[in-house]
N, C-alpha and C. Protein backbone atom coordinates (compact mmCIF):
# COMPACT_ATOMS: atom_id res chain seq x y z
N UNK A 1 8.82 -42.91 -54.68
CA UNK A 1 9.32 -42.31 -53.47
C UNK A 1 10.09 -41.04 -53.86
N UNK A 2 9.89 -39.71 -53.29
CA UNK A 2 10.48 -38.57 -53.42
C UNK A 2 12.14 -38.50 -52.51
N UNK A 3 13.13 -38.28 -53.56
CA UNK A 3 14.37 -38.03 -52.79
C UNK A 3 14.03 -36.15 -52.53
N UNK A 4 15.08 -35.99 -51.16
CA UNK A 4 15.11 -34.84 -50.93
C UNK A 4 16.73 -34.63 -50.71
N UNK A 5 17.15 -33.56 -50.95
CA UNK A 5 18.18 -32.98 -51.10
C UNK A 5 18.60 -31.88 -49.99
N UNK A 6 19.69 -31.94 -49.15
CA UNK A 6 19.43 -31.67 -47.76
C UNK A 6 20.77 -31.60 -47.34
N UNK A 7 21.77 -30.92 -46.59
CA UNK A 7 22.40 -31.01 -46.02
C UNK A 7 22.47 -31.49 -44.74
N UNK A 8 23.38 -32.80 -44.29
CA UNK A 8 23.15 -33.24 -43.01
C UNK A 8 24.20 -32.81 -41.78
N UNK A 9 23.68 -32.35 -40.85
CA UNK A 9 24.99 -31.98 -39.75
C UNK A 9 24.94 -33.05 -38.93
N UNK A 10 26.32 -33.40 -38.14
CA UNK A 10 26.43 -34.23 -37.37
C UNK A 10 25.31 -34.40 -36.34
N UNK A 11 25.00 -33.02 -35.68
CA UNK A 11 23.84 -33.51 -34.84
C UNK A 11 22.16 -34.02 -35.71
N UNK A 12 22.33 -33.69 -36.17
CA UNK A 12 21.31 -33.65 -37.18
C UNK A 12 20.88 -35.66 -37.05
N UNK A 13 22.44 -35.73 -37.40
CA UNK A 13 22.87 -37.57 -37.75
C UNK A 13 22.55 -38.21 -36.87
N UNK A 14 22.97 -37.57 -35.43
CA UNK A 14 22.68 -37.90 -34.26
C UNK A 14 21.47 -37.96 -33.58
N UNK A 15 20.34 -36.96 -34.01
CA UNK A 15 19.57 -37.11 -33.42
C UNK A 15 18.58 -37.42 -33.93
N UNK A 16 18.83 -38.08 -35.77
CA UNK A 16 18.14 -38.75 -36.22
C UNK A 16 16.94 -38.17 -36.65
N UNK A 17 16.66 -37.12 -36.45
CA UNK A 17 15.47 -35.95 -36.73
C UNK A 17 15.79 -34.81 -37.58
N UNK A 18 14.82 -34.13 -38.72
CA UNK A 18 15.05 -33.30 -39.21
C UNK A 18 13.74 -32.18 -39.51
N UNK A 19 14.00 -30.69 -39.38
CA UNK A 19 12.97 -29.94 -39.69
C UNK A 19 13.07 -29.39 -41.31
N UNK A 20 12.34 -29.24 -41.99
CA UNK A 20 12.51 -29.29 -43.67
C UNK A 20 11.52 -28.29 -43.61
N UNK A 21 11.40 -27.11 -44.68
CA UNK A 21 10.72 -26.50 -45.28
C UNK A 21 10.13 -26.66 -46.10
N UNK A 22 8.84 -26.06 -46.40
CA UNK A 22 8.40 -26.82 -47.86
C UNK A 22 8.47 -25.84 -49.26
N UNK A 23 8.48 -24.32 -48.52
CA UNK A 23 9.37 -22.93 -49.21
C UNK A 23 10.31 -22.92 -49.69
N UNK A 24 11.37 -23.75 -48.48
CA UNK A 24 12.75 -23.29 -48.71
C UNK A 24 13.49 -24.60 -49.44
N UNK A 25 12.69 -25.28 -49.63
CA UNK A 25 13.40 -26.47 -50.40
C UNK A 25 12.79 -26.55 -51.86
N UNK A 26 11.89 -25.75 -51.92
CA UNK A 26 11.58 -25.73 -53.44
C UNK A 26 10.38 -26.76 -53.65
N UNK A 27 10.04 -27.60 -52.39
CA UNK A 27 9.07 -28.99 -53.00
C UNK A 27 8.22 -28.67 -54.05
N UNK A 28 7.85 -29.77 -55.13
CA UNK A 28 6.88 -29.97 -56.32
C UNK A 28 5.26 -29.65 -55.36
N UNK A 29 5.39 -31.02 -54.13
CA UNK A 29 4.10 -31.34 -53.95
C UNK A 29 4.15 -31.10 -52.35
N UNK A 30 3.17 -31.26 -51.74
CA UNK A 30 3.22 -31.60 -50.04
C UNK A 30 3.71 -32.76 -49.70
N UNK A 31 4.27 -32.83 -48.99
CA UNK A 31 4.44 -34.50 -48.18
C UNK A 31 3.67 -34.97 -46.79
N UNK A 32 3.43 -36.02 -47.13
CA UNK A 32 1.81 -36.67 -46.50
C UNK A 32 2.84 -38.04 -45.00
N UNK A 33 1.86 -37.51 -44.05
CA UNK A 33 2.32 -38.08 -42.69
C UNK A 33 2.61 -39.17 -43.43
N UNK A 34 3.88 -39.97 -42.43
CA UNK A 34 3.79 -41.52 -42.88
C UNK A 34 4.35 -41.67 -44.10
N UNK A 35 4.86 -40.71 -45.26
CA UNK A 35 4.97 -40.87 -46.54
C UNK A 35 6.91 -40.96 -46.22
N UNK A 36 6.96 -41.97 -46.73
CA UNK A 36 8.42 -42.54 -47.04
C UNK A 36 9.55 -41.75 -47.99
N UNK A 37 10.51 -41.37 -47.63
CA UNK A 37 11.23 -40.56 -48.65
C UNK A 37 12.80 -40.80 -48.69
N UNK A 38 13.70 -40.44 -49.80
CA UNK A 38 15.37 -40.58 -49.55
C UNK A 38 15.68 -39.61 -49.45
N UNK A 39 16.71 -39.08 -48.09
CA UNK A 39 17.57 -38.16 -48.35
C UNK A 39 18.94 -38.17 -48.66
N UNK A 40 18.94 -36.76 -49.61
CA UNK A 40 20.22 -37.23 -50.44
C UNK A 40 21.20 -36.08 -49.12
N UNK A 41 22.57 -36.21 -48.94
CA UNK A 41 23.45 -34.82 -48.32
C UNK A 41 24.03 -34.95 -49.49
N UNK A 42 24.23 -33.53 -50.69
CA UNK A 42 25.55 -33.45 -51.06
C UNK A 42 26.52 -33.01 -50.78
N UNK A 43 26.51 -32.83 -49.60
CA UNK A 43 28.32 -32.75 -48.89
C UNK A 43 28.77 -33.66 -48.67
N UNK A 44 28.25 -35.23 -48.25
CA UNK A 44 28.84 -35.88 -48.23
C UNK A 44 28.68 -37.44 -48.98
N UNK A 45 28.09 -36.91 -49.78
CA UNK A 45 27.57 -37.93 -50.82
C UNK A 45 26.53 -38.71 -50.31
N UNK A 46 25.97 -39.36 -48.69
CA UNK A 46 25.46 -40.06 -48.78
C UNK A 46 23.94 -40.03 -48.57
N UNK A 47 23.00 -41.41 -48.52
CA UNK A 47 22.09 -41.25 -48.78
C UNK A 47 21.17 -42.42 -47.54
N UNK A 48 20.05 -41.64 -47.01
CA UNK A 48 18.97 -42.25 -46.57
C UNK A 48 17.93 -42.36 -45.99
N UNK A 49 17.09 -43.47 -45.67
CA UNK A 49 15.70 -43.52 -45.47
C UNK A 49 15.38 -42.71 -44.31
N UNK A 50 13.92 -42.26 -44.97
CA UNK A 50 13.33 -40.99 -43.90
C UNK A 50 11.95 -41.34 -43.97
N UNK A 51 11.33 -40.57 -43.04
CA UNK A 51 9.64 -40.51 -42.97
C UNK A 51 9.45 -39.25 -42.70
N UNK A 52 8.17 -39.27 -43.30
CA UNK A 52 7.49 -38.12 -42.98
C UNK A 52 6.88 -38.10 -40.90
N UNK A 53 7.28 -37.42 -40.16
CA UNK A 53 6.65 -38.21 -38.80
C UNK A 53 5.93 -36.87 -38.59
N UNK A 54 6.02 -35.69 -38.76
CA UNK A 54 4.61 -34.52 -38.37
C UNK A 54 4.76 -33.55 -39.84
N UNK A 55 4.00 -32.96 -39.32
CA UNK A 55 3.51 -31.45 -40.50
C UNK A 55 3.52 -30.56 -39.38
N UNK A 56 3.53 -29.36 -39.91
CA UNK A 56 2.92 -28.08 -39.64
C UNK A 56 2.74 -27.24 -40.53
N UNK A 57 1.43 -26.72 -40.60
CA UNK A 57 0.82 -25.69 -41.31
C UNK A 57 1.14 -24.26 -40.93
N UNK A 58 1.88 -23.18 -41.56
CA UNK A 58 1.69 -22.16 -41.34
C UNK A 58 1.23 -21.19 -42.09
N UNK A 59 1.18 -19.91 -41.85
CA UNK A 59 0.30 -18.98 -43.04
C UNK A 59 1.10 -18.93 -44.37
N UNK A 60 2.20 -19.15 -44.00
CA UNK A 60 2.89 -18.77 -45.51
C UNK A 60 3.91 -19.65 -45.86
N UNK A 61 3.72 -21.16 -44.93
CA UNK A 61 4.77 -22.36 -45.24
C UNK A 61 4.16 -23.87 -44.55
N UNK A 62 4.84 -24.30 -45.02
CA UNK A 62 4.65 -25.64 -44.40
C UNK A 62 5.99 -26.64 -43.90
N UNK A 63 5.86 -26.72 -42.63
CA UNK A 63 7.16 -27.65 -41.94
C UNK A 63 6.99 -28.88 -41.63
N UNK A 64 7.88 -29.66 -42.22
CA UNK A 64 7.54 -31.32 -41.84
C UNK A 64 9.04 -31.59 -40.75
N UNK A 65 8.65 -32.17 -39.87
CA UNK A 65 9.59 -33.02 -39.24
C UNK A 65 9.44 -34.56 -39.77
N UNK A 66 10.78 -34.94 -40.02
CA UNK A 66 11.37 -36.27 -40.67
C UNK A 66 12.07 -37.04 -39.78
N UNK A 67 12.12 -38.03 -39.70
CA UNK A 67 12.60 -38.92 -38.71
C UNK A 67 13.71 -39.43 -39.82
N UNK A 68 14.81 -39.59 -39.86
CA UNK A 68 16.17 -39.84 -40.63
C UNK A 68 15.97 -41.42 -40.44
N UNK A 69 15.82 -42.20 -40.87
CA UNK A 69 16.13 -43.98 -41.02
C UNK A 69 17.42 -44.84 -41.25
N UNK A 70 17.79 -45.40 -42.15
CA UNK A 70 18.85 -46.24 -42.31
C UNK A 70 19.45 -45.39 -43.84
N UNK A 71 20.88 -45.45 -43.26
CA UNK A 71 21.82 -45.12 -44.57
C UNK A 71 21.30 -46.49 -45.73
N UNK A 72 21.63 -46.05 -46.87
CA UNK A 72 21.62 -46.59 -47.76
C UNK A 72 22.43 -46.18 -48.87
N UNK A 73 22.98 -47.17 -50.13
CA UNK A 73 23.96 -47.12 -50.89
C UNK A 73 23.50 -46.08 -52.31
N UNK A 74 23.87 -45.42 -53.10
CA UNK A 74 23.94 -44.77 -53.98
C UNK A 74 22.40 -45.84 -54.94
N UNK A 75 22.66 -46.67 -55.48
CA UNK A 75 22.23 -47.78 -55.78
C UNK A 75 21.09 -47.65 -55.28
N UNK A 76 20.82 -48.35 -54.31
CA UNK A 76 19.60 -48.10 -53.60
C UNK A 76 18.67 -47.27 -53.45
N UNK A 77 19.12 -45.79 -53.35
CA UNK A 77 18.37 -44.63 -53.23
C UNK A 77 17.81 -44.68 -54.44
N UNK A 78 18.62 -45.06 -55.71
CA UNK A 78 18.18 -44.69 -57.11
C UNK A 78 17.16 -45.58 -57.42
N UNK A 79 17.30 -46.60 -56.81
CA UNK A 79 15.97 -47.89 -57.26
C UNK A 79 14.84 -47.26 -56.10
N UNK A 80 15.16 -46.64 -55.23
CA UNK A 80 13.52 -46.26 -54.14
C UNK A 80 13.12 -45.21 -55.35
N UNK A 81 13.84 -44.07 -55.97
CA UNK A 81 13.20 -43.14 -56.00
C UNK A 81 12.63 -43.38 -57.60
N UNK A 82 13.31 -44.15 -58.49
CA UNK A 82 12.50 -44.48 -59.93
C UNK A 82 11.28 -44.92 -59.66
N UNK A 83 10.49 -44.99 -60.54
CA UNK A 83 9.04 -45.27 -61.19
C UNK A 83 9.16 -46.98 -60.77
N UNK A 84 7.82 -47.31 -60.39
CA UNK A 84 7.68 -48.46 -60.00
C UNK A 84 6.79 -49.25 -61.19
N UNK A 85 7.20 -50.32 -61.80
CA UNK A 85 6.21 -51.05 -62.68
C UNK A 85 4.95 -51.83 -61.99
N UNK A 86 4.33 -52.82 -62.75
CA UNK A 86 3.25 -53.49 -61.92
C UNK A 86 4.08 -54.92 -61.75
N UNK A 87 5.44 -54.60 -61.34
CA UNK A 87 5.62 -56.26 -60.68
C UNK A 87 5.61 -56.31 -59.31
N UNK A 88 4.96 -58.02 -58.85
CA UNK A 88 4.50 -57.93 -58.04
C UNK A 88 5.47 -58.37 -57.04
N UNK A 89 6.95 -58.34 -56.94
CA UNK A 89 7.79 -58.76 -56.23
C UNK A 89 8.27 -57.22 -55.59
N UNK A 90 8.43 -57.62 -53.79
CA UNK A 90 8.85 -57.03 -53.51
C UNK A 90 10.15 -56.77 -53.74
N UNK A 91 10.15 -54.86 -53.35
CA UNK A 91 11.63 -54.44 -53.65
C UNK A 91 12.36 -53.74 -52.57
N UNK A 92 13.49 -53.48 -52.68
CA UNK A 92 14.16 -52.99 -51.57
C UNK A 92 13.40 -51.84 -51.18
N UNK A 93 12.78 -51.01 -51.49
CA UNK A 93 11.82 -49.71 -51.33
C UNK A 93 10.92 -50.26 -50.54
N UNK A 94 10.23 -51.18 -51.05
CA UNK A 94 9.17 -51.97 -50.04
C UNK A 94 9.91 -52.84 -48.88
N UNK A 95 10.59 -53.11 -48.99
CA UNK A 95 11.34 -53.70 -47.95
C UNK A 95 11.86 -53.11 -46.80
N UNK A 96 12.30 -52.17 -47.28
CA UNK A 96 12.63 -50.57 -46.79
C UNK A 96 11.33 -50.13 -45.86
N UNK A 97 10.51 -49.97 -46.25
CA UNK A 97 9.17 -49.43 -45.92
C UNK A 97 8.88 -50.07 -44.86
N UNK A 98 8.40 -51.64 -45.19
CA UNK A 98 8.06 -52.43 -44.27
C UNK A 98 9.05 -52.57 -42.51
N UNK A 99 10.20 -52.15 -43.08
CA UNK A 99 11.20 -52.32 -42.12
C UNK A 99 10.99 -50.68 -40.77
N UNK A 100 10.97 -50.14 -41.32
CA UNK A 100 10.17 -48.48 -40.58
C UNK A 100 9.12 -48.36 -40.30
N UNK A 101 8.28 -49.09 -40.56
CA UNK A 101 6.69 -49.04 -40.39
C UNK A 101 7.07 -49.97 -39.16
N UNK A 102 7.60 -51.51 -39.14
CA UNK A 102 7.89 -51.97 -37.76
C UNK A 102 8.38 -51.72 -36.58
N UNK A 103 9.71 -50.69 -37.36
CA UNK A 103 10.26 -50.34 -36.05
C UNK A 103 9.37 -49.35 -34.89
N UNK A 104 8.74 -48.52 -35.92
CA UNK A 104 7.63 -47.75 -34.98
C UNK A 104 6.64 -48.26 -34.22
N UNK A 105 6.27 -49.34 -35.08
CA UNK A 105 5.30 -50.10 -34.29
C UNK A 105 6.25 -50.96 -32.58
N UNK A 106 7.33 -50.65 -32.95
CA UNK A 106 8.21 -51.68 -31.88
C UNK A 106 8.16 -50.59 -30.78
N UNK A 107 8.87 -49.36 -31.53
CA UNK A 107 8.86 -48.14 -30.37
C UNK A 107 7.34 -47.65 -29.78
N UNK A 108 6.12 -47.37 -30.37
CA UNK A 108 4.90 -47.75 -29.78
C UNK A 108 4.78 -48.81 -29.05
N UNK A 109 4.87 -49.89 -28.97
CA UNK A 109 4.87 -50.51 -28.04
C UNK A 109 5.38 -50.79 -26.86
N UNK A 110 6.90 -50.08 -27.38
CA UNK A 110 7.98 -50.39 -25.69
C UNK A 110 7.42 -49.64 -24.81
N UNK A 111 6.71 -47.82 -25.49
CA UNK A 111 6.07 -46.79 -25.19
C UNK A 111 4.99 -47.54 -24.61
N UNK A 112 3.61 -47.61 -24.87
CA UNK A 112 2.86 -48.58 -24.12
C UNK A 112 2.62 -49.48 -22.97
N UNK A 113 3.94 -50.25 -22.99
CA UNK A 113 4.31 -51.22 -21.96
C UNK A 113 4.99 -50.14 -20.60
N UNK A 114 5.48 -49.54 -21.06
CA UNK A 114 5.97 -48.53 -19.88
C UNK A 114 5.37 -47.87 -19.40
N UNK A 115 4.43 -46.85 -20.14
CA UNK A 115 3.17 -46.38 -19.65
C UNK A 115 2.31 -47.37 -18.71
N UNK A 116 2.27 -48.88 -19.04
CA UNK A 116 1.68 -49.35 -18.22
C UNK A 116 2.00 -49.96 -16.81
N UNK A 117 3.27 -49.95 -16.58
CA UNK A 117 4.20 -50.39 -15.96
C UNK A 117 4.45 -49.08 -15.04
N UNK A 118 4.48 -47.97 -15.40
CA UNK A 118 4.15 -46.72 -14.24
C UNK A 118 2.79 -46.78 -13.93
N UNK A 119 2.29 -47.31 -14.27
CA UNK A 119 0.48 -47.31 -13.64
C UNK A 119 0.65 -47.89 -12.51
């Protein structure tokens, strides 16, 4: 899992969403819809789970919007973002994962049911 390094503003915190550059942050690689990541703030030391939730392509950059997830402890971030061996027990990273992949699936659905419910 790729940590990113990011300053967070209160609204930022608040609204749980973030727009990232892929220029202006220096990235190695692209980041892929759906692709799970940590953000670090060093202003205020702390750290946590994000997704990749869109892209945009432009002529001379690329912008991802990130959906901000659950704080997490110093600790934690450091075990998502190390090298994973071939054991087959889940880990807080996967746990992590699994836990954001549901909630969307929860918010798709409340989405759904309402849509159908104005019909």
């Amino acid at each position: 899992m790729q940590q990113i390094v990011v300053a967070l503003s209160p609204f930022t915190l608040r609204s749980r969403s973030l727009a990232i550059s892929h220029r202006g942050l220096g990235l190695d690689r692209g980041l892929e819809p759906g692709e799970h990541l940590v953000l670090h703030d060093p202003v205020t030391d702390e750290h946590f789970t994000a997704v990749v939730s869109d892209i945009a392509f432009e002529l001379a950059d690329t912008s991802y919007r990130i959906e901000i997830g659950t704080r997490i402890t110093a600790a934690e971030a450091a075990e998502c973002v190390e090298p994973r061996g071939d054991d087959p027990w889940l880990t807080t990273p996967d746990i992590v994962a699994l836990l954001a992949v549901l909630r969307r699936g929860e918010r798709d659905v409340a989405a759904a049911l309402a849509d159908l419910r104005a019909r």
